[in-house]
C-alpha atoms as a PDB file:
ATOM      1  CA  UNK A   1     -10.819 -13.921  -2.684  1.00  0.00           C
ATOM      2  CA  UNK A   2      -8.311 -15.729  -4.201  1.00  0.00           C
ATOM      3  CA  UNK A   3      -4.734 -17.032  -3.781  1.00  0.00           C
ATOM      4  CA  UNK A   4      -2.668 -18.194  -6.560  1.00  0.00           C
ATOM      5  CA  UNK A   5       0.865 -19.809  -6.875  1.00  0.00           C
ATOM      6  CA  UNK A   6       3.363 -16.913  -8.459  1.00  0.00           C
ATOM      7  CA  UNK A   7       5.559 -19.967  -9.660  1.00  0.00           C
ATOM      8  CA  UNK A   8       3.163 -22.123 -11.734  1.00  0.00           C
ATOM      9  CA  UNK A   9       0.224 -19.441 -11.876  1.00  0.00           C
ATOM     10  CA  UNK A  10      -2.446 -21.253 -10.906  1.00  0.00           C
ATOM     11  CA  UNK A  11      -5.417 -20.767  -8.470  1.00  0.00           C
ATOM     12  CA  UNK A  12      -4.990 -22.861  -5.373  1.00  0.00           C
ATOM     13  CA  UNK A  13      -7.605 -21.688  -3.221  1.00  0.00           C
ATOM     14  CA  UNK A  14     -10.695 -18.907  -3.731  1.00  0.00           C
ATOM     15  CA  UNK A  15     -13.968 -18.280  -1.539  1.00  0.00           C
ATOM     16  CA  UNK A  16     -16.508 -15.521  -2.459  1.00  0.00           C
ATOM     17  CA  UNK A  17     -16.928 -12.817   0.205  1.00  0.00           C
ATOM     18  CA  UNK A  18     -18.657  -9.322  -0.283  1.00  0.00           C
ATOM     19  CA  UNK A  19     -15.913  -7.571   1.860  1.00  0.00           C
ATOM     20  CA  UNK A  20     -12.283  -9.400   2.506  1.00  0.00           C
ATOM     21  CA  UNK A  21     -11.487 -10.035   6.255  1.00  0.00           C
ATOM     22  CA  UNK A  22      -8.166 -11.101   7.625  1.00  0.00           C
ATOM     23  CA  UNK A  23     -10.158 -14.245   9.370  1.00  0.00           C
ATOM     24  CA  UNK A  24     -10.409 -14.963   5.689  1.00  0.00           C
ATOM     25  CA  UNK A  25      -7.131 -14.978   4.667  1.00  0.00           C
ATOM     26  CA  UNK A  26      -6.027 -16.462   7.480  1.00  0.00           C
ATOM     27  CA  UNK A  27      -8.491 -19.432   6.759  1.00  0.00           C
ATOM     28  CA  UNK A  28      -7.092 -19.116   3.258  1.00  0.00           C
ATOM     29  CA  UNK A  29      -3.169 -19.810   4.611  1.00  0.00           C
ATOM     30  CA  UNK A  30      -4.368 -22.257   7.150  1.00  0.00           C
ATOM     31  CA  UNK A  31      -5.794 -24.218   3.685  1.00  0.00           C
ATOM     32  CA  UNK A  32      -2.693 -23.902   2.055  1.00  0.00           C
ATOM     33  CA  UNK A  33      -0.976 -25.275   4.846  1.00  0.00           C
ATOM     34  CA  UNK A  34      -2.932 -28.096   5.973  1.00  0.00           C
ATOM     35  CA  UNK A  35      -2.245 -28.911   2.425  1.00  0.00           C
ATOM     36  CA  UNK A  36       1.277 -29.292   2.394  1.00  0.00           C
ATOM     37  CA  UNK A  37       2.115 -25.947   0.296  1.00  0.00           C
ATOM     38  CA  UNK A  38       4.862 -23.985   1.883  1.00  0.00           C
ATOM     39  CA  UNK A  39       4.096 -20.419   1.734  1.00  0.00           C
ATOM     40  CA  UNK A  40       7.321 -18.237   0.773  1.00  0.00           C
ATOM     41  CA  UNK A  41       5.925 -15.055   0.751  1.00  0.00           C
ATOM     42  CA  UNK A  42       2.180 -12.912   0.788  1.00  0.00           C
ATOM     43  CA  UNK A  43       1.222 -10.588  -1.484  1.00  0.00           C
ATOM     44  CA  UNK A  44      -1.890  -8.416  -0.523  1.00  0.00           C
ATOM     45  CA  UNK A  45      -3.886  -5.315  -1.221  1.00  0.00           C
ATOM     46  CA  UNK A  46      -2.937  -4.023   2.551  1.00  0.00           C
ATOM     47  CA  UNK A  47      -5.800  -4.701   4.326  1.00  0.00           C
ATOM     48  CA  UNK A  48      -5.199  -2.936   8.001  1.00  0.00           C
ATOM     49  CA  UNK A  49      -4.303  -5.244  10.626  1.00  0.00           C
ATOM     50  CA  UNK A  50      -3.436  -7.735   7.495  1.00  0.00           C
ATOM     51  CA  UNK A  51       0.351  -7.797   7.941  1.00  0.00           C
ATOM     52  CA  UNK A  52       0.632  -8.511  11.704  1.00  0.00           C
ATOM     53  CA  UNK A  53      -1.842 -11.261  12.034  1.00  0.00           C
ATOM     54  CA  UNK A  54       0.844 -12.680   8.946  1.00  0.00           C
ATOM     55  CA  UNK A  55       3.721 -11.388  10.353  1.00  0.00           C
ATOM     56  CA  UNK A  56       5.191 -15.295  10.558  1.00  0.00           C
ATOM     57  CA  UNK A  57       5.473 -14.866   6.756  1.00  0.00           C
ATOM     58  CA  UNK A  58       6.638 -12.253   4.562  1.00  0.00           C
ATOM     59  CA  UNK A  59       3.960 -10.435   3.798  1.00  0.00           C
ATOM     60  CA  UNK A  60       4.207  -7.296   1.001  1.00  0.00           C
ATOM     61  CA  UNK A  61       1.750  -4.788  -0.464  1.00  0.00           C
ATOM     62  CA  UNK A  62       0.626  -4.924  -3.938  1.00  0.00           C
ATOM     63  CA  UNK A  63       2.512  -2.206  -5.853  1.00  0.00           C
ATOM     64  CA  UNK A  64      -1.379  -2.040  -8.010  1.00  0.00           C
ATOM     65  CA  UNK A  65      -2.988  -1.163  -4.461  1.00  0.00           C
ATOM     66  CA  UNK A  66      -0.328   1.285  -2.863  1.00  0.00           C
ATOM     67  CA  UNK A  67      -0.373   3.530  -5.653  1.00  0.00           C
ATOM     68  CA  UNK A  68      -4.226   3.434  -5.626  1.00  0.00           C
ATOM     69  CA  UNK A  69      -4.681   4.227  -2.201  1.00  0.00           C
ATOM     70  CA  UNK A  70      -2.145   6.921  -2.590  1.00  0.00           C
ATOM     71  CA  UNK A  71      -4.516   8.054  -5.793  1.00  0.00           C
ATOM     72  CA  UNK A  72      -7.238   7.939  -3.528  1.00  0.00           C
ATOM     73  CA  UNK A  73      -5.640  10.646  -1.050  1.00  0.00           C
ATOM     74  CA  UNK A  74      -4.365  12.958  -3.797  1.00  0.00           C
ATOM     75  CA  UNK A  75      -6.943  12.045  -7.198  1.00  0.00           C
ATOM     76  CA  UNK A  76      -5.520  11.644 -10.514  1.00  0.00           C
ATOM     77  CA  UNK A  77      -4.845  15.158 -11.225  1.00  0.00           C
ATOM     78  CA  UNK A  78      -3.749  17.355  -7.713  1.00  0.00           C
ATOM     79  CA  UNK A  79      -3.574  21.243  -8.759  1.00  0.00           C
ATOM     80  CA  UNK A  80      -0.568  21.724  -5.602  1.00  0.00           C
ATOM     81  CA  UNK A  81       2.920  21.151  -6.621  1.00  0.00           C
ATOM     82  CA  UNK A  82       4.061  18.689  -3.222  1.00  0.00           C
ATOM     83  CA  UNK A  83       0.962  16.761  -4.013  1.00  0.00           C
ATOM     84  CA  UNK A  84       1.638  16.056  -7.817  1.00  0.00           C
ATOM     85  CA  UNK A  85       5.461  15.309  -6.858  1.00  0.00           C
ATOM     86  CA  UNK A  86       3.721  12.610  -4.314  1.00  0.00           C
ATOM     87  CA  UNK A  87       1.735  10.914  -6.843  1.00  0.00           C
ATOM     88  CA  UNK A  88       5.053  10.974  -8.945  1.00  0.00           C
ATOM     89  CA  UNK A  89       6.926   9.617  -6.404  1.00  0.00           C
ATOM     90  CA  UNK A  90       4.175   6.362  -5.811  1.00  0.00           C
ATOM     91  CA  UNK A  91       3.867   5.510  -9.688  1.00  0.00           C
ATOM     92  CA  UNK A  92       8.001   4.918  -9.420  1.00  0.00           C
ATOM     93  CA  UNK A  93       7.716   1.846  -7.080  1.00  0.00           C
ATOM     94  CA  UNK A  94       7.214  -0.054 -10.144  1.00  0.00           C
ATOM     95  CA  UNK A  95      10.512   1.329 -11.630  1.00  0.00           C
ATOM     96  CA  UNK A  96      12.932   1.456  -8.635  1.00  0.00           C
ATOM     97  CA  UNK A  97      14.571  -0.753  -5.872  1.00  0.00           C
ATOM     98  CA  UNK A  98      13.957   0.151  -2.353  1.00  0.00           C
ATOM     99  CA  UNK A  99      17.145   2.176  -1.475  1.00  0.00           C
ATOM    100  CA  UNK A 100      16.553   4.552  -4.026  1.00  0.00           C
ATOM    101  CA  UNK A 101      12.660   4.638  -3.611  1.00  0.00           C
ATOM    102  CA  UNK A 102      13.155   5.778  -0.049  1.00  0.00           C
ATOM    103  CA  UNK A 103      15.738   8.521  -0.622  1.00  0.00           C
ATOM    104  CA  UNK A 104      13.493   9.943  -3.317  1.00  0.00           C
ATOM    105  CA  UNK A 105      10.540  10.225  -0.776  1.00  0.00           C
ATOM    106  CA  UNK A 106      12.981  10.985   2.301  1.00  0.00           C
ATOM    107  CA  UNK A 107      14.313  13.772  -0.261  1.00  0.00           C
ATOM    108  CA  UNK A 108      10.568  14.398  -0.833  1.00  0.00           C
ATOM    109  CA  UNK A 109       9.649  14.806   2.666  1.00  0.00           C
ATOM    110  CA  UNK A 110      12.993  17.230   3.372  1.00  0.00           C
ATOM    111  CA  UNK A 111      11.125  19.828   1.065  1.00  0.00           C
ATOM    112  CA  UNK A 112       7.600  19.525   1.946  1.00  0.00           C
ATOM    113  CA  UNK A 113       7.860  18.623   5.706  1.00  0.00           C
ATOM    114  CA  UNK A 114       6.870  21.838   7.093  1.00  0.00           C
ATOM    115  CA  UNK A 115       3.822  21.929   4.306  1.00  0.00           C
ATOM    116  CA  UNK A 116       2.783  18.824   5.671  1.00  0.00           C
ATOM    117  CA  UNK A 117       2.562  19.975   9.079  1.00  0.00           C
ATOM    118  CA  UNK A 118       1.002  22.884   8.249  1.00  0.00           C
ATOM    119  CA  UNK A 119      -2.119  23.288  11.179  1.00  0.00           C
ATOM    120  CA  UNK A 120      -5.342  25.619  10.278  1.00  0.00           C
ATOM    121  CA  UNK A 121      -7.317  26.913  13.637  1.00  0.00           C
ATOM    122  CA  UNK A 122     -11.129  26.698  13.081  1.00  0.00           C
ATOM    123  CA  UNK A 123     -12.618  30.192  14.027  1.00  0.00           C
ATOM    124  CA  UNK A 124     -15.862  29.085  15.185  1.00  0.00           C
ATOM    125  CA  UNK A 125     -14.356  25.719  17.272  1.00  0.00           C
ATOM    126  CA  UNK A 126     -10.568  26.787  18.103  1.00  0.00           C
ATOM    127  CA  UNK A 127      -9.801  23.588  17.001  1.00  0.00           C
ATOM    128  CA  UNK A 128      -6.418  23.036  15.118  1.00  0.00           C
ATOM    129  CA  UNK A 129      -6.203  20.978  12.426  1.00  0.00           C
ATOM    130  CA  UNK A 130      -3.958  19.738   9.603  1.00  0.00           C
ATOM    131  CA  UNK A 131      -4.195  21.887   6.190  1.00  0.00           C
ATOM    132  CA  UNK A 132      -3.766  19.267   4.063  1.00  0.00           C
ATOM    133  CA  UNK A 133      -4.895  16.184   5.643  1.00  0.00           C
ATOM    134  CA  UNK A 134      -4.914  13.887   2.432  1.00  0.00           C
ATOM    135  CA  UNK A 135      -1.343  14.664   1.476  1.00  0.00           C
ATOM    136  CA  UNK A 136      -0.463  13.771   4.722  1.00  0.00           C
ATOM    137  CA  UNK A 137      -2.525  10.494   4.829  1.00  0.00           C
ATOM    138  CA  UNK A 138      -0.697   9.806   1.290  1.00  0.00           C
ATOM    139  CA  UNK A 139       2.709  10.347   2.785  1.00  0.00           C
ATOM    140  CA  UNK A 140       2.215   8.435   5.652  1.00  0.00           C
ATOM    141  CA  UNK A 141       0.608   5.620   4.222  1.00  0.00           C
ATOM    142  CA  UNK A 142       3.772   5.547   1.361  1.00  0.00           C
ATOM    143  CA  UNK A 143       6.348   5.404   4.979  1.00  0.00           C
ATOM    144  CA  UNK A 144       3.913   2.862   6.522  1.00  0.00           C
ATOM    145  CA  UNK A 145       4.595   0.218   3.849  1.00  0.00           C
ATOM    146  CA  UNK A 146       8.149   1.231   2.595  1.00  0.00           C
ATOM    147  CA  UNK A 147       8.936  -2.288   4.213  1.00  0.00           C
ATOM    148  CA  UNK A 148       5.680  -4.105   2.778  1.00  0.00           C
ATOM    149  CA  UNK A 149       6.193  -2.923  -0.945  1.00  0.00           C
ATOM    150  CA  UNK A 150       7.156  -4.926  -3.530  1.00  0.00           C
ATOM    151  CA  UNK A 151       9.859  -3.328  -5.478  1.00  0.00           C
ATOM    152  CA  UNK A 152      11.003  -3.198  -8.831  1.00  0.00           C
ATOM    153  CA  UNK A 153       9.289  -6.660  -9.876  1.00  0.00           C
ATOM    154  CA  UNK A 154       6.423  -5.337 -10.860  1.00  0.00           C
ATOM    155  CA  UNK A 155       3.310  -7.780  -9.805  1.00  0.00           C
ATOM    156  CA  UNK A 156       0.038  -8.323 -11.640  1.00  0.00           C
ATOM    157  CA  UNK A 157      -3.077  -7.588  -9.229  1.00  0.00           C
ATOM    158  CA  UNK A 158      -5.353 -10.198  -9.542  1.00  0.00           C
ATOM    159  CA  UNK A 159      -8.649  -8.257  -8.889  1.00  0.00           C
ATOM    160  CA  UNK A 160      -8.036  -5.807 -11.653  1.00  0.00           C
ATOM    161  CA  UNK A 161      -5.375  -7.858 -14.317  1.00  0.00           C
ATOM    162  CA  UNK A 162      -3.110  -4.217 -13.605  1.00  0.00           C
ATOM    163  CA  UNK A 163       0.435  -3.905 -12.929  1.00  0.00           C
END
């Protein structure tokens, strides 16, 4: 793990783990603050439960680990025409402000709504399920974060060097 300063681009603190943990990060902040180093904002890869334990500071997703975990839901290549318009849609965060980032996907979500909700019965269970369960997942991680993602300025990701 690492944290760096944005401003002067250096490494302040690091610590190698085999999986990250929030206790980590949060022993990571408490560093930086026992320290002296004021802490204007977070930058993360959206580790669940990440965002409330920092809620005290402003903490945003990196725009390098949305768009992967929306990737992850969809793959690099979806055959279905609401899917590839998703994956579209989550490679613009990098070239859009919030406003109009959120009226493309609310405009998004207008058309494909119903597909979305779209519920298959198992014959052998009776169980109902959604039809497309990863698009959905995609979508709803995308609304999740609208207020965690970095817009516009795009941010290097310091595990992979991306944008």
């Amino acid at each position: 793990m690492v944290i760096k300063d944005s401003f002067r681009n250096k490494i302040l603190w690091h610590k190698f783990v085999r999986t990250e943990t929030i206790a980590d990060y949060l022993k990571g902040v408490e560093f930086l603050r026992s320290h002296g180093f004021i802490i204007h904002d977070i930058v993360c890869d959206g580790l669940r439960g990440l965002f409330q334990s920092l809620r005290q500071y402003k903490v945003q997703i990196c725009q390098f680990h949305q768009i992967m975990i929306i990737r992850h839901y969809l793959t690099k290549k979806p055959d279905m025409k609401a899917t590839q318009e998703l994956l579209a849609i989550s490679k613009m965060i990098t070239h859009t402000d919030k406003e109009g980032f959120i009226r493309i996907l609310e405009k998004w979500h207008e058309q494909w709504s119903n597909f979305i909700k779209e519920r298959t019965i198992d014959r052998k269970s009776g169980k109902s399920t959604y039809t497309y369960p990863r698009l959905r997942s995609a979508y709803l991680s995308l609304k999740r974060n609208l207020k965690c993602i970095s817009y516009r300025i795009p941010l290097r990701c310091r595990k992979t060097g991306s944008y």
